[in-house]
N, C-alpha and C. Protein backbone atom coordinates (compact mmCIF):
# COMPACT_ATOMS: atom_id res chain seq x y z
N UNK A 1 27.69 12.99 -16.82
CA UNK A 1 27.41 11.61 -17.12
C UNK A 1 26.75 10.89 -15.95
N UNK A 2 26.77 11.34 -14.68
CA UNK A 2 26.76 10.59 -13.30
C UNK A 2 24.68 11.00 -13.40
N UNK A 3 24.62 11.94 -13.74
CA UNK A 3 23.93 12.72 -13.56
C UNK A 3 22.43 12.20 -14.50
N UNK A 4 23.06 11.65 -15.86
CA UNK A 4 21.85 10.72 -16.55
C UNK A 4 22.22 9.30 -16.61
N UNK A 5 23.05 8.96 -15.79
CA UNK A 5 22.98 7.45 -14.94
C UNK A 5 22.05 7.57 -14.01
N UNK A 6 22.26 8.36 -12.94
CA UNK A 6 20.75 8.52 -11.99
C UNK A 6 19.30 8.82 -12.76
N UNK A 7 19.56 9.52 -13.47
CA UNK A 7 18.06 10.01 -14.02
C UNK A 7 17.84 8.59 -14.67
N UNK A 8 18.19 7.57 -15.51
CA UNK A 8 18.06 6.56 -16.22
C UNK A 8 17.51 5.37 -15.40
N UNK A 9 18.28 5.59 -13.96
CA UNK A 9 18.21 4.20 -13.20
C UNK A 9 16.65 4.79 -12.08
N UNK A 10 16.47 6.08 -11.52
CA UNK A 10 15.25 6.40 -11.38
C UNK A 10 13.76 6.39 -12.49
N UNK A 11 14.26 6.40 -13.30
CA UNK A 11 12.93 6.54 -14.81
C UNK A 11 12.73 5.08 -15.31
N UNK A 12 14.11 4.07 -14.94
CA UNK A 12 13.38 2.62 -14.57
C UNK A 12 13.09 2.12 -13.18
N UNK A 13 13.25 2.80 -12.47
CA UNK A 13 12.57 2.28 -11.33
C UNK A 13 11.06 2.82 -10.94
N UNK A 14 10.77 3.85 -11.39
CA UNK A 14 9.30 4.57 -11.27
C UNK A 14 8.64 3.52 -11.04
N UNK A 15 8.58 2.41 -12.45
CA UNK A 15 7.74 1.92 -13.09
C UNK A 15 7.08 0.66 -11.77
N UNK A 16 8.28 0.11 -11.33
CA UNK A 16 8.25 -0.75 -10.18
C UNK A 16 7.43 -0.43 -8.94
N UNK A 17 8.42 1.23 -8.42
CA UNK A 17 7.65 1.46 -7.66
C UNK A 17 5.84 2.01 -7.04
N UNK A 18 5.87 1.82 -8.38
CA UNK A 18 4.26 2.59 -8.80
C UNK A 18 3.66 1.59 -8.57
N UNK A 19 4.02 0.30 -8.87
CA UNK A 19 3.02 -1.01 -9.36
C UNK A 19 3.43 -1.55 -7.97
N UNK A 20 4.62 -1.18 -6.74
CA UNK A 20 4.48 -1.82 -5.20
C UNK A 20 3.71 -0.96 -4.61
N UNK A 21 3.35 0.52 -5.24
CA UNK A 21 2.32 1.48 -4.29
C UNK A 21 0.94 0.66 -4.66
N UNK A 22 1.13 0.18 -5.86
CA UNK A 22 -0.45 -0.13 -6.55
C UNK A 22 -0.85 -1.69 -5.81
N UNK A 23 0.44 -2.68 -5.51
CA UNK A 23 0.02 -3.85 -4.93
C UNK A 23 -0.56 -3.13 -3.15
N UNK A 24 0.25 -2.53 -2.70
CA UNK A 24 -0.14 -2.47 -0.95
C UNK A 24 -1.80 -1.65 -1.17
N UNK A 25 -1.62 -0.60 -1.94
CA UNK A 25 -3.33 -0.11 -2.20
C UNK A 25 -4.17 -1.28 -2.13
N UNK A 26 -3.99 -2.18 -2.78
CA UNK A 26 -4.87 -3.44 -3.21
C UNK A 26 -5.23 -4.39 -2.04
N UNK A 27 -4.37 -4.49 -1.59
CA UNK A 27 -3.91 -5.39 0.41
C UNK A 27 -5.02 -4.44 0.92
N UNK A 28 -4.88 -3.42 1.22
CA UNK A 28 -5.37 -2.27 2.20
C UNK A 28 -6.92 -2.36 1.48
N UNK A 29 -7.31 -2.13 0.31
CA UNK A 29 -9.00 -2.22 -0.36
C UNK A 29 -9.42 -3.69 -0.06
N UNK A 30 -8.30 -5.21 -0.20
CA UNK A 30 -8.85 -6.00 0.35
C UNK A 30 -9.18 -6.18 1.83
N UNK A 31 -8.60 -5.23 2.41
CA UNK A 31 -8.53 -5.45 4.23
C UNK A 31 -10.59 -5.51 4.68
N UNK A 32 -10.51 -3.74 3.81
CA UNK A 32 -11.51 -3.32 4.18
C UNK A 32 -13.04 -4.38 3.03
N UNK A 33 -12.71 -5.26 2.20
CA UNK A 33 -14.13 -5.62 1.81
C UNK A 33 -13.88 -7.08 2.41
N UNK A 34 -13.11 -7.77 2.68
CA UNK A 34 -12.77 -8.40 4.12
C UNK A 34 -13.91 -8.09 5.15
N UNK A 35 -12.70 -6.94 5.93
CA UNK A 35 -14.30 -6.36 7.30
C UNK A 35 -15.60 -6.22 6.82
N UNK A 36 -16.32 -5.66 6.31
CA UNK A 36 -17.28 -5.42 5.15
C UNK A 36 -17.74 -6.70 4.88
N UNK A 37 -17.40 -8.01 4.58
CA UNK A 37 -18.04 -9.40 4.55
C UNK A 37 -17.90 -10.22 5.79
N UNK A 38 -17.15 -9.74 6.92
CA UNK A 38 -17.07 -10.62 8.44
C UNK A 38 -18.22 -9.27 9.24
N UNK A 39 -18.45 -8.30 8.64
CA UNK A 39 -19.54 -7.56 9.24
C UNK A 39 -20.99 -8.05 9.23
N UNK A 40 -20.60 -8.49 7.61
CA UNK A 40 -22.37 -9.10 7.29
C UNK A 40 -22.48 -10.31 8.00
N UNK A 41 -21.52 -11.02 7.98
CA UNK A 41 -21.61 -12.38 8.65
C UNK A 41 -21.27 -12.33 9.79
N UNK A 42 -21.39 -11.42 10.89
CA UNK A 42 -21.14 -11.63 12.30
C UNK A 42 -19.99 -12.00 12.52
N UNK A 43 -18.89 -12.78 11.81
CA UNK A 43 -18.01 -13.38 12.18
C UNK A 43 -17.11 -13.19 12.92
N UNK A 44 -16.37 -13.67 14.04
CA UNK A 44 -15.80 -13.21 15.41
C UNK A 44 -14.96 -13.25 14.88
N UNK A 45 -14.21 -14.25 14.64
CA UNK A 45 -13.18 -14.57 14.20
C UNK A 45 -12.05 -13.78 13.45
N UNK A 46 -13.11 -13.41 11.99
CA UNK A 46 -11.95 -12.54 10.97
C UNK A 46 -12.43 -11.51 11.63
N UNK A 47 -13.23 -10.90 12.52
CA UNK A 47 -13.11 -9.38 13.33
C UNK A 47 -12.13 -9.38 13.71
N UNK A 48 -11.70 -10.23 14.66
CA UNK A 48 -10.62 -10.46 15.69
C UNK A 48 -9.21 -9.93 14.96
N UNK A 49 -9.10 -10.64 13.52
CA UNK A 49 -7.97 -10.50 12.89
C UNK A 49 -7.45 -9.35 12.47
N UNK A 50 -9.10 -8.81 11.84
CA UNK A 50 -8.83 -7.59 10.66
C UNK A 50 -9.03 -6.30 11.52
N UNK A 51 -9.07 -6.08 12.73
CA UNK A 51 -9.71 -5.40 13.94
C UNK A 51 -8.27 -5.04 14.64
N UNK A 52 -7.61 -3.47 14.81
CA UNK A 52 -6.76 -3.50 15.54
C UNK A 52 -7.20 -3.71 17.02
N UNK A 53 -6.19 -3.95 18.34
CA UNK A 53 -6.76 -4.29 19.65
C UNK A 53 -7.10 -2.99 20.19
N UNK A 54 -6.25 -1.84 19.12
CA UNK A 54 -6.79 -0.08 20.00
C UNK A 54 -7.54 0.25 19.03
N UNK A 55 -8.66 -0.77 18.22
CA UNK A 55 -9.59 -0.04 17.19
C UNK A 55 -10.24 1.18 17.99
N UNK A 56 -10.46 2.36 17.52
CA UNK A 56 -11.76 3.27 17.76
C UNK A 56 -13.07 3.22 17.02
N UNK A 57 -13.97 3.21 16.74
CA UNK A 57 -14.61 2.79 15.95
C UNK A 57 -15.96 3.65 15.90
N UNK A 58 -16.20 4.88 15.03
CA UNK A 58 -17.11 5.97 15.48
C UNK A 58 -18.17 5.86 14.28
N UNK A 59 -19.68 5.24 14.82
CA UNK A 59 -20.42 5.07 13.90
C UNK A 59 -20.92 6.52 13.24
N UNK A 60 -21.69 6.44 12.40
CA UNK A 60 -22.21 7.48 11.78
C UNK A 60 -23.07 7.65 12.38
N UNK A 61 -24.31 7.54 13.39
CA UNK A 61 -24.64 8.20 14.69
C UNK A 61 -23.94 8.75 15.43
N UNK A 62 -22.42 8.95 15.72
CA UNK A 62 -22.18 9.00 16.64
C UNK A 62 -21.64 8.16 17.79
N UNK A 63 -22.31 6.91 17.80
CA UNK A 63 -21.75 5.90 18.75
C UNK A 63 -20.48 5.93 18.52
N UNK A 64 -19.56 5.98 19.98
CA UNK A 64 -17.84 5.42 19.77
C UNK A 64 -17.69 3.78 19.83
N UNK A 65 -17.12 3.45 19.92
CA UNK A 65 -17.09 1.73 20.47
C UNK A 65 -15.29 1.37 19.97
N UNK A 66 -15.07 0.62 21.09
CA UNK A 66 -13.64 0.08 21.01
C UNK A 66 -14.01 -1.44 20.21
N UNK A 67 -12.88 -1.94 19.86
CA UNK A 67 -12.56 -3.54 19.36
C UNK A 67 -13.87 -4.57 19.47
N UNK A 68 -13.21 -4.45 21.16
CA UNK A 68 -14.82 -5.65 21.86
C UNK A 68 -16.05 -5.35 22.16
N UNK A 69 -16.44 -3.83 21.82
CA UNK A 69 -17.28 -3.44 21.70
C UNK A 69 -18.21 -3.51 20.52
N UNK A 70 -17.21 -3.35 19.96
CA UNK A 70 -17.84 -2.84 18.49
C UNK A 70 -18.46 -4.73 18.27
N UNK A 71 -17.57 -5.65 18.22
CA UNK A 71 -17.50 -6.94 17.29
C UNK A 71 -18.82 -7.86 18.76
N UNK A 72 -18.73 -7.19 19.92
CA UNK A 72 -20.25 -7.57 20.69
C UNK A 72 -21.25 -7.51 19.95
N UNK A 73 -21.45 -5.86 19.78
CA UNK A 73 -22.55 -5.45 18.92
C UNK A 73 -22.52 -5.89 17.63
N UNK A 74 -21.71 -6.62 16.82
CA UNK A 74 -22.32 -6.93 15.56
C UNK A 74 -22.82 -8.57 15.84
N UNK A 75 -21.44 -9.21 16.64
CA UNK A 75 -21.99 -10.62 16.75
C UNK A 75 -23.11 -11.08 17.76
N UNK A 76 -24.07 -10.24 18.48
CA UNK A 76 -24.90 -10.40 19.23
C UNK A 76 -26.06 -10.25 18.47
N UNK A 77 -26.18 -9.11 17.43
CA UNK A 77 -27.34 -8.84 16.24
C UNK A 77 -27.61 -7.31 16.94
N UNK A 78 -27.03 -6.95 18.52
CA UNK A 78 -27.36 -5.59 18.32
C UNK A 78 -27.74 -4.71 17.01
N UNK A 79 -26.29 -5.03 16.53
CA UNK A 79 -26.27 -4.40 14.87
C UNK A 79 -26.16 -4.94 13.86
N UNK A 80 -27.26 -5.50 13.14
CA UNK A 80 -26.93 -6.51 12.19
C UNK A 80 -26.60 -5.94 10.47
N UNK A 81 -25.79 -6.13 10.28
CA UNK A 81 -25.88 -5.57 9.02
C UNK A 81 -25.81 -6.38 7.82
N UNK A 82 -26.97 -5.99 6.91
CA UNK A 82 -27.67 -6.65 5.59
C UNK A 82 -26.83 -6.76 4.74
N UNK A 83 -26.71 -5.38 4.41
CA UNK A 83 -25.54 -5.13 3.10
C UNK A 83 -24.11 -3.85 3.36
N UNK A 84 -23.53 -4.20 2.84
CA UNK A 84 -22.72 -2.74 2.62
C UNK A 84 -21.82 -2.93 1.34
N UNK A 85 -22.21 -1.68 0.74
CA UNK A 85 -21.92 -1.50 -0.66
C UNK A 85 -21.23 -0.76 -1.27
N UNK A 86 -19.59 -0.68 -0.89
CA UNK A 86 -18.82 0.76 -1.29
C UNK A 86 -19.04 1.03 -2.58
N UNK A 87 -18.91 2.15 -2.92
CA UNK A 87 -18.90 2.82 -4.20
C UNK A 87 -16.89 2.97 -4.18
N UNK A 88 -16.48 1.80 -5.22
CA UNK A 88 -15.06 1.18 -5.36
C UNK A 88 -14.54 2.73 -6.35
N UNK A 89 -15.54 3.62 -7.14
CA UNK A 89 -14.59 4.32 -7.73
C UNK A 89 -14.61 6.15 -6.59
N UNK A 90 -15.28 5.50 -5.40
CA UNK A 90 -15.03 6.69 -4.46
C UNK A 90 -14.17 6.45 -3.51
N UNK A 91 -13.04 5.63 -3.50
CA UNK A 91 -12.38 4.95 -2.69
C UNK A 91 -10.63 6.06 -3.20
N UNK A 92 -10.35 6.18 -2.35
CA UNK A 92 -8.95 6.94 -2.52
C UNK A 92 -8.22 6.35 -1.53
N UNK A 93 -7.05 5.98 -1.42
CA UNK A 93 -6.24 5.15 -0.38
C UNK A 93 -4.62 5.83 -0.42
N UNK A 94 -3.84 6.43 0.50
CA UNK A 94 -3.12 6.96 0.76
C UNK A 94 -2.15 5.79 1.77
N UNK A 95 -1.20 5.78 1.36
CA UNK A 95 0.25 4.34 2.07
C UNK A 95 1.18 5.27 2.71
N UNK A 96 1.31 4.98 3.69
CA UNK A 96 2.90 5.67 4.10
C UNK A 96 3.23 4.80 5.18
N UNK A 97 4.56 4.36 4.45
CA UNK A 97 5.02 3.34 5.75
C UNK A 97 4.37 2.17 5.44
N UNK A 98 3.95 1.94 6.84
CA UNK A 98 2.93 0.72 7.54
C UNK A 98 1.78 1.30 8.48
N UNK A 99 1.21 2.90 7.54
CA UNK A 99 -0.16 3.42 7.95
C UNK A 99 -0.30 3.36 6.64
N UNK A 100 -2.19 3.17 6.23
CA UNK A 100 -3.11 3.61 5.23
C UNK A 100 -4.06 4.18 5.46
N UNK A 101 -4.47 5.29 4.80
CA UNK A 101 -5.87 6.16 4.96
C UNK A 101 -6.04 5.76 3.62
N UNK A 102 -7.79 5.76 4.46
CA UNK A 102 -8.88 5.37 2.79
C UNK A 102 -10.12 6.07 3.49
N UNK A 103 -10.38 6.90 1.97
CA UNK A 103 -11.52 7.48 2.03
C UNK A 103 -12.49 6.89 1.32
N UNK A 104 -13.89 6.54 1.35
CA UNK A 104 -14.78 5.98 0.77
C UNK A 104 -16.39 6.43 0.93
N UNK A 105 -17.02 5.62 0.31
CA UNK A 105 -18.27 6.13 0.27
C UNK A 105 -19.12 5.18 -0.06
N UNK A 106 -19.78 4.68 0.92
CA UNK A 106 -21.09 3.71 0.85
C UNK A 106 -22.32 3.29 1.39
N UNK A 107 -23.31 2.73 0.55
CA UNK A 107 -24.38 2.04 0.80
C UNK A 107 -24.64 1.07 1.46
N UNK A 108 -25.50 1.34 2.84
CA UNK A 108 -25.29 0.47 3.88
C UNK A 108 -26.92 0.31 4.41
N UNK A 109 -27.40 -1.04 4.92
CA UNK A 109 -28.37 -1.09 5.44
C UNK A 109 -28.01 -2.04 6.66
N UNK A 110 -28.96 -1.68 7.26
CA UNK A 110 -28.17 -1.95 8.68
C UNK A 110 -29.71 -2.25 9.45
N UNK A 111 -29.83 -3.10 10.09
CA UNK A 111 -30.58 -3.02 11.39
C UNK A 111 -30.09 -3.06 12.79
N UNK A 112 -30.36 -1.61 13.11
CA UNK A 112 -29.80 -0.62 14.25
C UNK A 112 -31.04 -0.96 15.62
N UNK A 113 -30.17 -1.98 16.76
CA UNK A 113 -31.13 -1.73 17.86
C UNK A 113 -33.02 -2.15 17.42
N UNK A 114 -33.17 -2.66 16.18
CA UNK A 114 -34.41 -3.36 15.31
C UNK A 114 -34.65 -2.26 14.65
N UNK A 115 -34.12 -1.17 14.27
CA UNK A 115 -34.46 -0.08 13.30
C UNK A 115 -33.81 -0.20 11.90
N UNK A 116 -34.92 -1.01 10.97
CA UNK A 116 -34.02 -1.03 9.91
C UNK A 116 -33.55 0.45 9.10
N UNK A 117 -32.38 0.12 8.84
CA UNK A 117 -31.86 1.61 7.90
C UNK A 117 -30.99 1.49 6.69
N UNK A 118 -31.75 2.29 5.67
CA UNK A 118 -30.72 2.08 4.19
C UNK A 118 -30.48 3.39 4.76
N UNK A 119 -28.70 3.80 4.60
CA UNK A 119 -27.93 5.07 4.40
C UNK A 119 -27.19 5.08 3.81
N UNK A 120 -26.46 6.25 3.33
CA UNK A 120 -25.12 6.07 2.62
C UNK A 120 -24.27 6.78 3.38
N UNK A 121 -22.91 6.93 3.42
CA UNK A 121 -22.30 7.17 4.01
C UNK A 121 -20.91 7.63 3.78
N UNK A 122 -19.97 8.32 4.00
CA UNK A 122 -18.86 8.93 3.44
C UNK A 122 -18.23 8.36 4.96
N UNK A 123 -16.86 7.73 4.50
CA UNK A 123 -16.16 7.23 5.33
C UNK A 123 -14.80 7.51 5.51
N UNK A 124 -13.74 7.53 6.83
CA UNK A 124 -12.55 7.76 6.67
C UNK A 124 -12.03 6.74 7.43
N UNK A 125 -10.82 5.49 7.01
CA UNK A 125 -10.29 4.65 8.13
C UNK A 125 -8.60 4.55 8.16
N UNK A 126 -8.37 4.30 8.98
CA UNK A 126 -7.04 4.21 9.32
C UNK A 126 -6.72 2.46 9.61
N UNK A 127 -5.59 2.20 8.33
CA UNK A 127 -4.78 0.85 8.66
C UNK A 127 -3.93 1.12 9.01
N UNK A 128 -3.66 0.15 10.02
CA UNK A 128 -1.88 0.00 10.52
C UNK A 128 -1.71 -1.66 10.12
N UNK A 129 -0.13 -1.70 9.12
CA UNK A 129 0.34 -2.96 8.59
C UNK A 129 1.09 -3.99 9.88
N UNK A 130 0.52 -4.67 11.03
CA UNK A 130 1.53 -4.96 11.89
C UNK A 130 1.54 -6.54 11.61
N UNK A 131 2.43 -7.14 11.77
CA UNK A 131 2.66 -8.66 11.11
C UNK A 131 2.72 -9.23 9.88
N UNK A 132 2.53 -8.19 9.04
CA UNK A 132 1.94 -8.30 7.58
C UNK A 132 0.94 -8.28 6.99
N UNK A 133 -0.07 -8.10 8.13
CA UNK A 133 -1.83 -7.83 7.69
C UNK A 133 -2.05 -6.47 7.92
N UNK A 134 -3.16 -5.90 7.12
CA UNK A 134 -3.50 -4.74 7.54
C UNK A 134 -4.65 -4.77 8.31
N UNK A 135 -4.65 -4.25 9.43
CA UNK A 135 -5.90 -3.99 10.24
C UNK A 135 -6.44 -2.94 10.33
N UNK A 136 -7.28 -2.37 10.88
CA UNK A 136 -8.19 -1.14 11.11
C UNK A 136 -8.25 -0.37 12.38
N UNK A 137 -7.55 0.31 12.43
CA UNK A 137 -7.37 1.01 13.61
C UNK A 137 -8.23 1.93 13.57
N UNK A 138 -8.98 2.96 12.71
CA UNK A 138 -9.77 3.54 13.08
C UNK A 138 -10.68 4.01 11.91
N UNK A 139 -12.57 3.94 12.86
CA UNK A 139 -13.05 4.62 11.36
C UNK A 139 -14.10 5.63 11.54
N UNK A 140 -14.47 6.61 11.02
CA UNK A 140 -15.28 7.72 10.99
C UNK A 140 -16.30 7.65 10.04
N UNK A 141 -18.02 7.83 10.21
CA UNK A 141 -18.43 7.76 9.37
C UNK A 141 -19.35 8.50 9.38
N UNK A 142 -19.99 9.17 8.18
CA UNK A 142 -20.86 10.61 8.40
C UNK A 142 -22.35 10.36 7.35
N UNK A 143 -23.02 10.45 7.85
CA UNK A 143 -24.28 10.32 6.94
C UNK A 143 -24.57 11.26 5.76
N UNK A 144 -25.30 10.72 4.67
CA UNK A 144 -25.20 11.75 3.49
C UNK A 144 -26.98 12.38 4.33
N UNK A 145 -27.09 13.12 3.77
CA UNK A 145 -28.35 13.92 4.22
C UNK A 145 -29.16 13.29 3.67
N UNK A 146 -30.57 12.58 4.61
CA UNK A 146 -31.89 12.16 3.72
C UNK A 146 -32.28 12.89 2.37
């Protein structure tokens, strides 16, 4: 009897816990189209926020760049970027804890150093939840082949 009391009180709780995995997914996809609109707009500010202070930040060239590196180069126009355009049904997001990995994939034009560039791009980033926001501690990004 003990035995489909547990099974009963787990087979109503699934339902809950599925839909608190499905709210923090949602936090964590807003983090990143957040960064993604304070990118286009230079903005120091929500960098500052949505930006962990040990960001790594490894462009798809190659370039590394930390926090104040990275948010120099966008708010100076080093790197200005036009658009960026995830593809939302290539997006996979993994929660554990107060870390998130998200994998994604997008369309980005960018003017690099005055080199304009449309690429696309396959991406991997790391949130950490600290205060109750999610920030971006780290991101990897790899070019699709011309």
């Amino acid at each position: 009897m003990r035995r489909l009391v547990l099974l009963a009180l787990i087979f109503s709780l699934a339902p809950m816990l599925s839909a608190q995995t499905g709210k923090v997914e949602q936090q964590v996809l807003q983090a990143e189209k957040d960064r993604f609109a304070a990118m286009i707009k230079g903005d120091r500010p929500a960098l500052e926020k949505l930006l962990a202070d040990d960001l790594t930040y490894t462009h798809s060239s190659a370039l590394f760049e930390s926090k104040e590196q990275f948010i120099k180069s966008v708010t100076s126009g080093n790197i200005d970027y036009v658009s960026i355009v995830p593809s939302e049904s290539d997006w996979k997001v993994r929660v554990n804890g107060n870390v998130a990995i998200v994998n994604g994939v997008a369309a980005v034009n960018v003017i690099d150093t005055g080199k304009d560039l449309k690429i696309k791009i396959r991406y991997t980033t790391i949130h950490t939840n600290r205060g109750g926001s999610w920030q971006l501690q780290a991101w990897q990004a790899t070019r699709f082949p011309a």
